[in-house]
Protein backbone atom coordinates (compact mmCIF):
# COMPACT_ATOMS: atom_id res chain seq x y z
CA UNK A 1 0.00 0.00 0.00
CA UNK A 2 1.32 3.66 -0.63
CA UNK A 3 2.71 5.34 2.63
CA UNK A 4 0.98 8.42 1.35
CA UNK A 5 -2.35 7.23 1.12
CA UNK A 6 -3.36 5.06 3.83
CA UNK A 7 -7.30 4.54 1.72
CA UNK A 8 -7.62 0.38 1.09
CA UNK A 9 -6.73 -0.33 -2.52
CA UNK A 10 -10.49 -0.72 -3.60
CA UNK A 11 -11.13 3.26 -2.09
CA UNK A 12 -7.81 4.50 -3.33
CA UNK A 13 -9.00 3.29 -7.12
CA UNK A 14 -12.14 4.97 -6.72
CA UNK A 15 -10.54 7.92 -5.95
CA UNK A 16 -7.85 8.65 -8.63
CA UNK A 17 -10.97 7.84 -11.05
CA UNK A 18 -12.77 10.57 -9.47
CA UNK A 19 -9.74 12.49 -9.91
CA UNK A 20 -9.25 11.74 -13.41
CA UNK A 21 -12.52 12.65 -14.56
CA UNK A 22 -12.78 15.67 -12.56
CA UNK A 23 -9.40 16.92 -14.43
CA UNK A 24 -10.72 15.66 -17.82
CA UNK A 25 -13.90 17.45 -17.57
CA UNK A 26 -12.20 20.82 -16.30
CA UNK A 27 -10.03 20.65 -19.45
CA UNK A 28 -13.12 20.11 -21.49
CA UNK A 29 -15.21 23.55 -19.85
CA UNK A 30 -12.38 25.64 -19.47
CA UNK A 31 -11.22 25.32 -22.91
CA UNK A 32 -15.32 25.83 -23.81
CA UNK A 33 -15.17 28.74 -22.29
CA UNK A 34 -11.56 30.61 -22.80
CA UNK A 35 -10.75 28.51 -26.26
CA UNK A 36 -8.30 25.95 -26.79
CA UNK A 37 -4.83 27.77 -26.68
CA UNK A 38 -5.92 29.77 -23.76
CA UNK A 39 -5.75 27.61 -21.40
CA UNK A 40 -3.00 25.75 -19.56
CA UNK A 41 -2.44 22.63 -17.22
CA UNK A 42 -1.86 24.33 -14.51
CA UNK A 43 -5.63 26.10 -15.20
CA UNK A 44 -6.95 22.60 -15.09
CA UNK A 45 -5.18 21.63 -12.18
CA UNK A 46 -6.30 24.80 -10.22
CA UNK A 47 -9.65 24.39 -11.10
CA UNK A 48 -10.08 20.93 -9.25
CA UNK A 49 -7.69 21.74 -6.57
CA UNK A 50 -4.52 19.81 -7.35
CA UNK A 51 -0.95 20.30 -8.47
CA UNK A 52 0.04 20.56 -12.22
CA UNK A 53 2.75 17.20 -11.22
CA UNK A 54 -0.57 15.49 -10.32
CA UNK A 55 -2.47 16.10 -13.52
CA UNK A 56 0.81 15.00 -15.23
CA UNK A 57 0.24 11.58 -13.06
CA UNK A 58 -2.83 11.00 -15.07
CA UNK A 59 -2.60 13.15 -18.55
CA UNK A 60 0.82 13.33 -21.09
CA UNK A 61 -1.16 16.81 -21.91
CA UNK A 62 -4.32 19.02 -22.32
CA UNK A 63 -5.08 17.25 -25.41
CA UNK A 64 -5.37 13.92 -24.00
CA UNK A 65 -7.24 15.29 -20.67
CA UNK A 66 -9.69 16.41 -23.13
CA UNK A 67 -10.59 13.18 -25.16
CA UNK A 68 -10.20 10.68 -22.07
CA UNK A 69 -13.57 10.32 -22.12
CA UNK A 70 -14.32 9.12 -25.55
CA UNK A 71 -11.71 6.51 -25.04
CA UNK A 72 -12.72 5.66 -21.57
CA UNK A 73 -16.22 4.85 -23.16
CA UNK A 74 -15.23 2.78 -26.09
CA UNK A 75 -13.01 0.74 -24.10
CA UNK A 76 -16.19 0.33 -21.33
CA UNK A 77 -18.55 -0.52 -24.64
CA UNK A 78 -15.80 -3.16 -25.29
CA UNK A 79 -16.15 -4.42 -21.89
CA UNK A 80 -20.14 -4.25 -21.68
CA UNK A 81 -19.86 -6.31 -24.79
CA UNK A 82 -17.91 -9.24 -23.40
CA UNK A 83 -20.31 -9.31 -20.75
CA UNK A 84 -23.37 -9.34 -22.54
CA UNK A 85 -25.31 -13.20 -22.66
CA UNK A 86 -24.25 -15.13 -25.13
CA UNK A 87 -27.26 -15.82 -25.96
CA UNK A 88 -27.74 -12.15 -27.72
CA UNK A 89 -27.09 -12.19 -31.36
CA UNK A 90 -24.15 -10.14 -31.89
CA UNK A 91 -25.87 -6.95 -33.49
CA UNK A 92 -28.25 -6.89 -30.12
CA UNK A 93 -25.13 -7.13 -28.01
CA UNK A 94 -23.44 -4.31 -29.55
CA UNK A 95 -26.34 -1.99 -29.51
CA UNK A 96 -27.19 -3.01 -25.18
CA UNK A 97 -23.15 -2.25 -24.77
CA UNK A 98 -23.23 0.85 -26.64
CA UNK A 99 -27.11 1.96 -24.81
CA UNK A 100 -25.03 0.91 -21.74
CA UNK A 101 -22.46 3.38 -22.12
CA UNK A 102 -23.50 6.12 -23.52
CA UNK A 103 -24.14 8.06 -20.16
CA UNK A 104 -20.18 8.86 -20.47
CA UNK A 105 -21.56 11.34 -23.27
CA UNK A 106 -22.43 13.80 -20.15
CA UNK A 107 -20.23 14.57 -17.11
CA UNK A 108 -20.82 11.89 -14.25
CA UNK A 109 -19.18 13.00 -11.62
CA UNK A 110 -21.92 15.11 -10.28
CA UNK A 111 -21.47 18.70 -11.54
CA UNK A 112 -24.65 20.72 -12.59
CA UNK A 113 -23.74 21.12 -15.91
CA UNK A 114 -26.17 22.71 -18.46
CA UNK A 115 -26.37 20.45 -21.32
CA UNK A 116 -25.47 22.96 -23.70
CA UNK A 117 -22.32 23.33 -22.13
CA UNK A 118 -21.36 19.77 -22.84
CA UNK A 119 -23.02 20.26 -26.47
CA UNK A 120 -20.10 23.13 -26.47
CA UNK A 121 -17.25 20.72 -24.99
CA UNK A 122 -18.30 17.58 -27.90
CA UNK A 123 -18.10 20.17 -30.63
CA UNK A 124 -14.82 21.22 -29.37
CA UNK A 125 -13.34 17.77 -29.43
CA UNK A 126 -14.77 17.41 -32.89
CA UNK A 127 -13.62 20.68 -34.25
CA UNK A 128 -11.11 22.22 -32.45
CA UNK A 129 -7.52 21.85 -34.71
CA UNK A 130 -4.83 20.70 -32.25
CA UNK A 131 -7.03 17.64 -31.20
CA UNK A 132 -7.23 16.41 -34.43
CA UNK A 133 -4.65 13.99 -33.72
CA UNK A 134 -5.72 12.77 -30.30
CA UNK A 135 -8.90 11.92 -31.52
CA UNK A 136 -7.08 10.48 -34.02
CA UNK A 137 -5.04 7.93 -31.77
CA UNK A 138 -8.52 7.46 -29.73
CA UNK A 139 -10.43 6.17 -32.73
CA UNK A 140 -7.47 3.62 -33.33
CA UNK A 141 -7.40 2.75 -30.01
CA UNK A 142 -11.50 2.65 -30.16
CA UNK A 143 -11.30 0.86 -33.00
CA UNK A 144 -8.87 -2.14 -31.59
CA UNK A 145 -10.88 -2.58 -28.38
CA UNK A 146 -13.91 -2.69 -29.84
CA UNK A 147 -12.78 -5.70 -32.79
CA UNK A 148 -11.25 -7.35 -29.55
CA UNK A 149 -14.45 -7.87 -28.18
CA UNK A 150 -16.22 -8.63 -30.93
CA UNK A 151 -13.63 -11.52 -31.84
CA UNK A 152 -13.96 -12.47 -28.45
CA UNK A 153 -17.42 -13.14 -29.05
CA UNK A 154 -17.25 -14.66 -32.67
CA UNK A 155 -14.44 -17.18 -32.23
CA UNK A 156 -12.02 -15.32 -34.65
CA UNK A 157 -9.27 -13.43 -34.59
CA UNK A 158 -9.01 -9.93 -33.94
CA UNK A 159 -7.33 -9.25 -37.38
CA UNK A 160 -9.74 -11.20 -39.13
CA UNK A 161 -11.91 -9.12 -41.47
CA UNK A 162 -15.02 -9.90 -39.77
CA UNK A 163 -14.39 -8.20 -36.40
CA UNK A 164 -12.37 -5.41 -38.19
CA UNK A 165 -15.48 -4.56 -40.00
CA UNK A 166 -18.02 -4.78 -37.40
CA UNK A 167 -15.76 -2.49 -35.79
CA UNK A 168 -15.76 -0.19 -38.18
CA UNK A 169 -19.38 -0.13 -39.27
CA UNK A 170 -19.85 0.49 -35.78
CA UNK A 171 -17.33 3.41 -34.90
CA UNK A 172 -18.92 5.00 -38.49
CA UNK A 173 -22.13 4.57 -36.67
CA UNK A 174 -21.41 6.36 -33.37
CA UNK A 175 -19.80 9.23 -35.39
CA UNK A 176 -22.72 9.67 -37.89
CA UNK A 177 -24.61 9.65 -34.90
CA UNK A 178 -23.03 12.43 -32.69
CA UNK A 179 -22.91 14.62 -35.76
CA UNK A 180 -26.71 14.50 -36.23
CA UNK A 181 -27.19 15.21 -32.80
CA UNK A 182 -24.90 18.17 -32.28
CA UNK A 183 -26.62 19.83 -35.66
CA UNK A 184 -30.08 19.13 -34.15
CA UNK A 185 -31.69 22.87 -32.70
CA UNK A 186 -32.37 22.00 -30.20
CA UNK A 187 -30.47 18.95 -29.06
CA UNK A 188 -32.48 15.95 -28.68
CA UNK A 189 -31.20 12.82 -26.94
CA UNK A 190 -28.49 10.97 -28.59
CA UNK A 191 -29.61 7.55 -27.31
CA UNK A 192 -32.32 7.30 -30.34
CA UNK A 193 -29.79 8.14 -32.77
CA UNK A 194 -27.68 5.53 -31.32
CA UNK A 195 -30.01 2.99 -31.79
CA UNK A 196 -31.20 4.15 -34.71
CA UNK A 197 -27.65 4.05 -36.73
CA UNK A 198 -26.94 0.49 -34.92
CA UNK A 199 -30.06 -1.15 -35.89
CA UNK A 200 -29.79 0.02 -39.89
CA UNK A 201 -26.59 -1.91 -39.67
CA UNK A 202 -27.85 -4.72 -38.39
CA UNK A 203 -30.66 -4.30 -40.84
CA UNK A 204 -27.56 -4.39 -43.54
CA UNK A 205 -28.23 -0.74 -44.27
CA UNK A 206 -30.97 -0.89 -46.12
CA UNK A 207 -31.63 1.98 -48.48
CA UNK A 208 -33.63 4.80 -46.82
């Protein structure tokens, strides 16, 4: 156990998640509401009360602070997906794990945050220059969890085609989703879209 932090491991866990998110989410408003290049780590760190070493503990920069949760949910749709019954066809599966997840959309650690506001922190991650190449790595690594888990569930390999294209289809699916909802005025849910985009596929995408 760390000398500095007498919490049992289970606790102490819980903790540096809360942590984590906290800091990711601070990135995410403050650069909503000072833009991008105007804000620094040691901003973030201020504004949930830590040191800039500690947000270096969890983040390698602002950048990453900012998309850590889009990757934390596609690796937790990965997960939900390896837990789902076998005896759910695989389409049904993926659409439960993604329904499952998609709460990480909006801040859960409790803030009263105005929806628009988060509207405001997707767009930023989808627009904003300089995180054009973390969202980059995130959809790889989105992308390799997600044909994990479906190989996982299919028997195959995880380079096979067949996994590699489900997830594909299905990251195509969540992005052609989140762009219909963030042009919507006003913002509906984005659960219904979900569904919506996964179920053509499993349809085969019929024509409209």
């Amino acid at each position: 156990m760390d000398a500095d932090d007498p919490s049992p491991p289970g606790l102490r866990e819980r903790k540096k998640q809360r942590t984590r998110m906290a800091l990711s989410w601070a990135a995410i408003r403050l650069s909503v509401e000072r833009g991008y290049a105007n804000v620094r780590v040691e901003d973030i760190a201020d504004e949930v009360g830590v040191s800039a070493r500690t947000f270096n503990n969890y983040f390698a920069s602002k950048g990453e602070a900012i998309a850590a949760r889009q990757l934390d949910r596609a690796r937790l749709i990965a997960d939900e997906l390896r837990a789902r019954p076998d005896s759910e066809p695989l389409w049904t599966a993926v659409r439960n794990a993604a329904r499952a997840r998609v709460a990480l959309d909006r801040p859960s650690d409790g803030e009263r945050t105005p929806n628009d506001h988060w509207i405001a922190g997707v767009r930023l991650m989808l627009t904003e220059p300089a995180l054009q190449a973390e969202l980059f790595r995130i959809d790889a690594a989105a992308h390799d969890a997600l044909a994990g888990a479906v190989a996982d569930r299919t028997g195959t390999d995880p380079e096979d085609l067949y996994p590699q294209l489900v997830a594909g289809a299905v990251g195509a699916a969540m992005h052609a989703a989140m762009r219909r909802w963030l042009r919507a005025d006003p913002p509906g849910p984005l659960l219904p879209l979900l569904d919506d985009a996964i179920s053509r596929l499993s349809a085969g995408l019929p024509p409209p």
